[in-house]
C-alpha atoms as a PDB file:
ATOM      1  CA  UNK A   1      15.519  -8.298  -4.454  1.00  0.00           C
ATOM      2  CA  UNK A   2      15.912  -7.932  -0.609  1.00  0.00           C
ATOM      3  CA  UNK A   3      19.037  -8.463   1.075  1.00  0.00           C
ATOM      4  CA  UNK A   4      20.678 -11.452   0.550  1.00  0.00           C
ATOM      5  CA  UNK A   5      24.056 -12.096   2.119  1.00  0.00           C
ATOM      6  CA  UNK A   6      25.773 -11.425   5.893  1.00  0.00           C
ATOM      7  CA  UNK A   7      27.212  -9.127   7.261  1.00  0.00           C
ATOM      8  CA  UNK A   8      30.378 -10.702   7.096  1.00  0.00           C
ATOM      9  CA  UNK A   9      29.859 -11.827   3.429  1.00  0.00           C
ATOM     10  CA  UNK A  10      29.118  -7.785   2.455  1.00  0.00           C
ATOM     11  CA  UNK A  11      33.181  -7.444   4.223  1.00  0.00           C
ATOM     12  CA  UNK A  12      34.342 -10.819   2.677  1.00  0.00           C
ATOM     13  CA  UNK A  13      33.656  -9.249  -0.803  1.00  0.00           C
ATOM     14  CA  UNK A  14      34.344  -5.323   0.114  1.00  0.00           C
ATOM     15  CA  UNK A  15      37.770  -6.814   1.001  1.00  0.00           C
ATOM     16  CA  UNK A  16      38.308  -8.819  -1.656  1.00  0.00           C
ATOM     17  CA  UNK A  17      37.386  -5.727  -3.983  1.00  0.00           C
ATOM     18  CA  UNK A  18      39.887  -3.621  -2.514  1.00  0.00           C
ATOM     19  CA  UNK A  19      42.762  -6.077  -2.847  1.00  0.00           C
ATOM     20  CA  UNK A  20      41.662  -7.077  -6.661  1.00  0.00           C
ATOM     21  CA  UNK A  21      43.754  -5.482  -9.239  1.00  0.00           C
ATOM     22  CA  UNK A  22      41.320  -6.581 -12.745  1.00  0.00           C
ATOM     23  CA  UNK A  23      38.658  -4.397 -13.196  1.00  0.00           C
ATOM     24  CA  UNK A  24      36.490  -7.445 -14.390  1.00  0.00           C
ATOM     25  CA  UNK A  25      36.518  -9.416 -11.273  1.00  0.00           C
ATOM     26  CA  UNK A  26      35.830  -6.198  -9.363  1.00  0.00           C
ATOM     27  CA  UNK A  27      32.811  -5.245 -11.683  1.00  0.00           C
ATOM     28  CA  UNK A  28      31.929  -9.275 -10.709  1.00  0.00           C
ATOM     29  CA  UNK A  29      32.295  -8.148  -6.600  1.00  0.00           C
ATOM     30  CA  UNK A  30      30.436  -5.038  -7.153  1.00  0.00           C
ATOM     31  CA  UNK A  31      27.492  -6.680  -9.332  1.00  0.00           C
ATOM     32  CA  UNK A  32      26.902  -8.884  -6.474  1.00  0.00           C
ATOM     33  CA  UNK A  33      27.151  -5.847  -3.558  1.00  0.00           C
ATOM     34  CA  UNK A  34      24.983  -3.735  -5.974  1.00  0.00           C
ATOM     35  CA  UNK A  35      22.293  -6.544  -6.283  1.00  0.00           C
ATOM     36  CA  UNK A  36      22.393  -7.166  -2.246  1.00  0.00           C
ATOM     37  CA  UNK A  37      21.999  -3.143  -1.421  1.00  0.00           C
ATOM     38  CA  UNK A  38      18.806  -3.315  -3.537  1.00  0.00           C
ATOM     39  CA  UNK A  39      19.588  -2.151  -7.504  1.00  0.00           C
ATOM     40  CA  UNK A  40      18.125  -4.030  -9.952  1.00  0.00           C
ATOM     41  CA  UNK A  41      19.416  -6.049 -12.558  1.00  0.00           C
ATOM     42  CA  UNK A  42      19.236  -3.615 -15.182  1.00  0.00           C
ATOM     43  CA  UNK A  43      20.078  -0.662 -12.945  1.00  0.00           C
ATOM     44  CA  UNK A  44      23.799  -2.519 -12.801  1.00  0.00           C
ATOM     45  CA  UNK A  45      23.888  -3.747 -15.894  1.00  0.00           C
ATOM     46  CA  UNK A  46      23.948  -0.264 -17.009  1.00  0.00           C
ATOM     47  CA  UNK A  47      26.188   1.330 -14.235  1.00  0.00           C
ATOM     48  CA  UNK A  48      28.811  -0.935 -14.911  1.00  0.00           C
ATOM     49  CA  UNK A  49      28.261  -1.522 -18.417  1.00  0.00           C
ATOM     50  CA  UNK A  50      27.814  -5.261 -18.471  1.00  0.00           C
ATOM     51  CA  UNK A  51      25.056  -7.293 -20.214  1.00  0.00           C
ATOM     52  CA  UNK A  52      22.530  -8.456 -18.059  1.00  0.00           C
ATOM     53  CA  UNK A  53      22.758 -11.806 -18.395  1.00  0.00           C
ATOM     54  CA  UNK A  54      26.566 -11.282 -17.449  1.00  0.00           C
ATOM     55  CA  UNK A  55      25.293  -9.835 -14.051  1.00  0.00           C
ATOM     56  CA  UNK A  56      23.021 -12.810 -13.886  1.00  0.00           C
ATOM     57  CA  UNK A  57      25.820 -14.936 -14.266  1.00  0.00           C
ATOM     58  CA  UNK A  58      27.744 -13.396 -11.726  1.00  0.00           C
ATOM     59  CA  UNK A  59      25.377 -13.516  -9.001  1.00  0.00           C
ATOM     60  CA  UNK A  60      24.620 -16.947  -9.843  1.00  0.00           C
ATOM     61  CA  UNK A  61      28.781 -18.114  -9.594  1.00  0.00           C
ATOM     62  CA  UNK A  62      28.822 -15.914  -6.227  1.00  0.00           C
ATOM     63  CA  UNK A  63      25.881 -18.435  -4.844  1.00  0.00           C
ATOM     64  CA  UNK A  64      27.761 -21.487  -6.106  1.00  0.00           C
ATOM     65  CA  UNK A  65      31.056 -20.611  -5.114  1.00  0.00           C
ATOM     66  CA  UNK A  66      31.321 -17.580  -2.786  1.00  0.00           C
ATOM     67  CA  UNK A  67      34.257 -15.333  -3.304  1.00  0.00           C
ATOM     68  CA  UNK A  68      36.703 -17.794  -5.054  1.00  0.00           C
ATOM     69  CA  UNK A  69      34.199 -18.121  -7.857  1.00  0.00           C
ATOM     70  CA  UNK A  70      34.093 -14.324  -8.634  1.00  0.00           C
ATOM     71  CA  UNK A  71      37.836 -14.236  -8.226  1.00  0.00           C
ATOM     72  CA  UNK A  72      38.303 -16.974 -10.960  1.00  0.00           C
ATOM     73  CA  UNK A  73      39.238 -15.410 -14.496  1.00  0.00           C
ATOM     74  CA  UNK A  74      37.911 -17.038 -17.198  1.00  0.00           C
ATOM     75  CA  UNK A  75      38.355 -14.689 -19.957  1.00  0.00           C
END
């Protein structure tokens, strides 16, 4: 998949990473920065040890709802 998101969405999320504290919503930041910089789904479904259709899901909350999606915890 080629590049998908700004510039300043790539710092939105790299800043939001480093302020989040729950490894799940940064796995959820870095699923979407992974897909972006070109990895596959699979490739980051087994780098950060997610099922696929988790990373899917991810992706697809980021598109909906930006950053405030991925930082929602629903677990």
């Amino acid at each position: 998949m080629p590049a998908f998101l700004s510039d300043q969405q790539v710092t939105e999320l790299r800043r939001a990473h480093k302020a989040v504290r729950d490894k799940r919503i940064a796995d959820k930041i870095k699923a979407v920065l992974m897909l972006h910089h070109g990895y596959s789904y699979d490739q980051i479904h087994e780098a950060l040890l997610l099922d696929e259709a988790t990373v899917r899901r991810h992706v697809i909350q980021y598109e909906h709802q930006g950053v405030d999606g991925l930082l929602e915890c629903r677990y």
